[in-house]
Protein backbone atom coordinates (compact mmCIF):
# COMPACT_ATOMS: atom_id res chain seq x y z
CA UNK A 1 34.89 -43.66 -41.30
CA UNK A 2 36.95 -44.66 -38.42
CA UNK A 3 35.73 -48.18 -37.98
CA UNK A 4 36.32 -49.20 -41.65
CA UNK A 5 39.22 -50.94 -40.75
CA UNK A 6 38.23 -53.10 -37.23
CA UNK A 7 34.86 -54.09 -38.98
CA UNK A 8 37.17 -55.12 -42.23
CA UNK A 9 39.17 -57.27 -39.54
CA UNK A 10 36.11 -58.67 -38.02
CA UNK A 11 34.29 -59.51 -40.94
CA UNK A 12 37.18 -61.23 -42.91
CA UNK A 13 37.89 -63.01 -39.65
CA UNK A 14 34.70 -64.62 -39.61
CA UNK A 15 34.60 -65.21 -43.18
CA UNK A 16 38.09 -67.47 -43.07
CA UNK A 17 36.63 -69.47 -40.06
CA UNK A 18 33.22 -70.00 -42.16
CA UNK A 19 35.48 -71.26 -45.28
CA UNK A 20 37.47 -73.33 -43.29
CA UNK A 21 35.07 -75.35 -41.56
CA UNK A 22 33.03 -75.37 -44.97
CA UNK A 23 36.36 -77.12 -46.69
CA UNK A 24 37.06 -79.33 -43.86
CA UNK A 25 33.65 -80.51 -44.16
CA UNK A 26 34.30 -81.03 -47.20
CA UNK A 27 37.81 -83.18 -46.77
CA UNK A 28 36.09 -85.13 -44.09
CA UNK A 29 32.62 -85.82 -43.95
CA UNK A 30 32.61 -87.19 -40.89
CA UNK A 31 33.49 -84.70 -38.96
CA UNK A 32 29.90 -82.81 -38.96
CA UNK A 33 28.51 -85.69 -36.30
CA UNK A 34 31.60 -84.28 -34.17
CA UNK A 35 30.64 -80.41 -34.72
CA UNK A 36 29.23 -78.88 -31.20
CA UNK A 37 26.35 -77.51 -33.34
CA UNK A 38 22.62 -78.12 -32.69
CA UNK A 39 22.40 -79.23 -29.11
CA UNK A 40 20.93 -82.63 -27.98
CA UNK A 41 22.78 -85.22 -26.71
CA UNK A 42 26.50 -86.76 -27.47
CA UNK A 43 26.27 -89.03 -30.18
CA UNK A 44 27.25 -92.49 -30.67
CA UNK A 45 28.79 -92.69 -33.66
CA UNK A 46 32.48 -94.36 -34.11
CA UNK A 47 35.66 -92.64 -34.58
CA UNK A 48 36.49 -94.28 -38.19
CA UNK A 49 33.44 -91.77 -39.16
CA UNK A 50 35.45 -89.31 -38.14
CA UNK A 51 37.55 -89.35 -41.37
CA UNK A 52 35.57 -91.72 -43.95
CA UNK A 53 32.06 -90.11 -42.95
CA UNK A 54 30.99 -93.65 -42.98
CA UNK A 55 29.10 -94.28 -39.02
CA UNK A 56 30.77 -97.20 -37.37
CA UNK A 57 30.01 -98.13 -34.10
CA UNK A 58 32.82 -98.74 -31.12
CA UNK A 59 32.94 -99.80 -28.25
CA UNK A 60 35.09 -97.10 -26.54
CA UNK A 61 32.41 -94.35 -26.28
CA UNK A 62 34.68 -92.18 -23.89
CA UNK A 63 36.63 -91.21 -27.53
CA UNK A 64 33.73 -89.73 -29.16
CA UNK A 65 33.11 -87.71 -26.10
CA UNK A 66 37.00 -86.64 -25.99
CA UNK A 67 36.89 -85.57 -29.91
CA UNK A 68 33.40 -83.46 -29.26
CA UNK A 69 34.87 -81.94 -26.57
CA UNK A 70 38.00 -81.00 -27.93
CA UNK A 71 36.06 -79.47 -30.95
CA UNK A 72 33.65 -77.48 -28.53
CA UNK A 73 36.83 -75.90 -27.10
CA UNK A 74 38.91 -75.07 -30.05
CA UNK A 75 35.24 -73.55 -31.31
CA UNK A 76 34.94 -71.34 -27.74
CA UNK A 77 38.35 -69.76 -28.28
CA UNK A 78 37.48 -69.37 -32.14
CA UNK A 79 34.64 -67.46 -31.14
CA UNK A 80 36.20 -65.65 -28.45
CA UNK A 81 38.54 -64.48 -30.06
CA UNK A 82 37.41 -61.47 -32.12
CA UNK A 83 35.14 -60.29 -28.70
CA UNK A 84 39.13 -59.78 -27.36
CA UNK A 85 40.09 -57.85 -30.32
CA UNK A 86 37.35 -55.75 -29.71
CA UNK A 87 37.47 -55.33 -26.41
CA UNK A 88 41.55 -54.46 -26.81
CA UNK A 89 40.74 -52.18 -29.75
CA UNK A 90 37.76 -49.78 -27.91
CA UNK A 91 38.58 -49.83 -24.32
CA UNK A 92 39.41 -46.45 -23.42
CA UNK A 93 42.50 -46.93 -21.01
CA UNK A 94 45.58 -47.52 -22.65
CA UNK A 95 46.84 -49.43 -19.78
CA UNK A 96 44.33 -52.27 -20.31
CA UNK A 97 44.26 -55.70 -18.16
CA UNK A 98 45.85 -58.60 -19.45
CA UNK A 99 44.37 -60.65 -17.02
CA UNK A 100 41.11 -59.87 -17.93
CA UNK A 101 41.84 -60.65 -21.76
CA UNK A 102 42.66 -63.81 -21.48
CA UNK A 103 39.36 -64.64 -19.18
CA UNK A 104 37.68 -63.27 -22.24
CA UNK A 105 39.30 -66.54 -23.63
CA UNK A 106 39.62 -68.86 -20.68
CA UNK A 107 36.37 -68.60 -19.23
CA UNK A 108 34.27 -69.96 -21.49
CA UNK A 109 36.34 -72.74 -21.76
CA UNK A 110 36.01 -73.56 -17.92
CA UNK A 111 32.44 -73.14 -18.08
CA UNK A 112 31.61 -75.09 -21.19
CA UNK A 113 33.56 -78.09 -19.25
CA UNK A 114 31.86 -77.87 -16.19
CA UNK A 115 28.14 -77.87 -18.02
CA UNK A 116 29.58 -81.32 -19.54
CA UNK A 117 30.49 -82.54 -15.87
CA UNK A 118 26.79 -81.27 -14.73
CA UNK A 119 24.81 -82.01 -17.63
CA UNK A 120 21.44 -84.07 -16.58
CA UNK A 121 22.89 -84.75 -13.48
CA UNK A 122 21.13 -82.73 -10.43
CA UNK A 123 23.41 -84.31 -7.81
CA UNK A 124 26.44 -83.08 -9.65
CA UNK A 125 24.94 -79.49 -9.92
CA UNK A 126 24.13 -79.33 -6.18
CA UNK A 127 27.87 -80.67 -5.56
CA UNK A 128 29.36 -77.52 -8.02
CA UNK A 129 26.97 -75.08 -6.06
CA UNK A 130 28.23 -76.31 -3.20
CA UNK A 131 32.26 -76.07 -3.90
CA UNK A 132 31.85 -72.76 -5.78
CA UNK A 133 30.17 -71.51 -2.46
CA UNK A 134 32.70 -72.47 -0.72
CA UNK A 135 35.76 -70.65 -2.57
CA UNK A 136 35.96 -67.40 -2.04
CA UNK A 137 35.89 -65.63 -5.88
CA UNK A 138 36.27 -62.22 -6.25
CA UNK A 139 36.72 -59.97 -9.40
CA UNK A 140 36.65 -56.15 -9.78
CA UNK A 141 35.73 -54.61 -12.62
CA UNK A 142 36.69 -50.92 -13.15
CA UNK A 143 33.96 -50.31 -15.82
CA UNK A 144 30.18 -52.04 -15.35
CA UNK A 145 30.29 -51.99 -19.02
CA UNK A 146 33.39 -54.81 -18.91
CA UNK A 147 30.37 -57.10 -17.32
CA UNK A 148 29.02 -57.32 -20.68
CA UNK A 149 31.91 -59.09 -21.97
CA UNK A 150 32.20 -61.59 -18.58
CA UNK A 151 28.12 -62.37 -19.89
CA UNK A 152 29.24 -62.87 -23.64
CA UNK A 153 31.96 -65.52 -22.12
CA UNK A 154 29.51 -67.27 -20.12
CA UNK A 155 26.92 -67.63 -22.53
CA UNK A 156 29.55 -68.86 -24.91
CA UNK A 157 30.61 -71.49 -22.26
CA UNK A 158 27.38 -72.68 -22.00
CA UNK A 159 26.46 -73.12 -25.42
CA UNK A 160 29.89 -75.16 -26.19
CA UNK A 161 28.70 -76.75 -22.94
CA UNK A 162 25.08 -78.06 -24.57
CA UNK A 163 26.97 -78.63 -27.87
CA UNK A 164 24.73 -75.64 -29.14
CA UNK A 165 27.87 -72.94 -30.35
CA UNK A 166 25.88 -71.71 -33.26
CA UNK A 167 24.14 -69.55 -30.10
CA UNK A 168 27.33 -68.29 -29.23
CA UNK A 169 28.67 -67.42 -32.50
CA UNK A 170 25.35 -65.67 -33.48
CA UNK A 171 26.09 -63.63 -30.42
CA UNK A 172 29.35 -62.34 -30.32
CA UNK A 173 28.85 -61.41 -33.97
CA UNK A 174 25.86 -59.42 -32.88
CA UNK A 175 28.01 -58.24 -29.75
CA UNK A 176 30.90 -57.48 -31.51
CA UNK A 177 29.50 -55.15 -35.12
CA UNK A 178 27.32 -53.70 -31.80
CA UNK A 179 30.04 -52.21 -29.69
CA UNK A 180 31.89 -50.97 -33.35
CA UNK A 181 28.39 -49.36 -33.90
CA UNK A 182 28.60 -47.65 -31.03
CA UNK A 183 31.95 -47.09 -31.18
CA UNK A 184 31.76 -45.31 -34.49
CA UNK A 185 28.99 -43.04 -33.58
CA UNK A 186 30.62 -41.96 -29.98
CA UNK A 187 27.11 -43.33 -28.39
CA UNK A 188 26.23 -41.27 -25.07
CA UNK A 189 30.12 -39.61 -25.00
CA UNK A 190 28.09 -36.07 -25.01
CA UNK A 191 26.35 -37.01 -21.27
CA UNK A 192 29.30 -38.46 -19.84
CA UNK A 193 32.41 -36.95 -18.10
CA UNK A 194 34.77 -40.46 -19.11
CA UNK A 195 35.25 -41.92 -22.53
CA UNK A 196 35.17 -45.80 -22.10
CA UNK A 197 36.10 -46.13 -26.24
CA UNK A 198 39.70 -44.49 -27.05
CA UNK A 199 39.50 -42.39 -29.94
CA UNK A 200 41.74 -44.29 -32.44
CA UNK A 201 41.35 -48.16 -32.91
């Protein structure tokens, strides 16, 4: 079985980053109000609970925000991460893009901190629309099927972005044993004249 060894990879890459938040849980308590999991709004609660787990208010709100945020971030590139490996590992050109690699990575950073700059604010949206129309933004993709990982980005972007990255995680796991799936069984190879998956990981 040819993809015994990427889904090995994938799996035991997810199951560090599962222990590891479990055990810092674990050493600090706290942390879990700081977790981008769930949605809703930011909380309130005080940096000191950030290590004790005990919820102290402060009066410096803009930290909490900072500490979320950082969190959401280090989570997007977390998750991120192993949709790269895949992508590096079954595209079918040896001479792959290194630009477009790391906007596998990047992007969904710079989306998750716009949707904090926009969130509940209409005005602010309207302003983005406006600025975004006004730069000209172009990217060429050589396969459509590389438009599927520019979606997976996004959507993880905006679920760091609404402090909801269980969404994202559930779907680059699906995303990811998905394209090894397909990758495994050569899916649609015998109706097309170009392999997009290379034929050793």
């Amino acid at each position: 079985m040819k993809s015994a060894r990427p889904l090995l990879q994938i799996t035991s890459y997810y199951l560090f980053i599962a222990a590891f938040i479990y055990g810092l849980t674990k050493v600090l308590p706290g942390i879990v109000a700081y977790l981008p999991f769930g949605g809703g709004e930011l909380s309130h609660t005080g940096v000191q609970s950030f290590v004790t787990g005990e919820l102290k208010q402060i009066s410096w709100e803009p930290i909490d925000k900072a500490i979320r945020l950082a969190l959401s971030l280090i989570g997007v590139v977390l998750v991120m991460e192993p949709v790269a490996w895949v992508y590096m590992g079954a595209r079918r050109r040896k001479g792959r893009d290194q630009a477009f690699v790391l906007t596998l990575l990047l992007l969904p950073v710079v989306v998750a901190g716009i949707v904090l700059i926009v969130q509940n604010s209409l005005a602010l949206a309207f302003s983005l629309a406006g600025i975004v129309a006004g730069v000209r933004f172009r990217l060429t993709l050589d396969d459509t099927l590389d438009a599927s990982y520019i979606f997976v980005a996004i959507a993880v972007g905006l679920a760091a972005g609404i402090e909801a990255l269980e969404i994202g995680i559930v779907l680059t796991i699906f995303f990811n044993y998905f394209v090894l799936v397909f990758w495994e069984l050569d899916y649609g190879e015998e109706v097309s004249t170009q392999r997009w998956f290379t034929r050793a990981w």
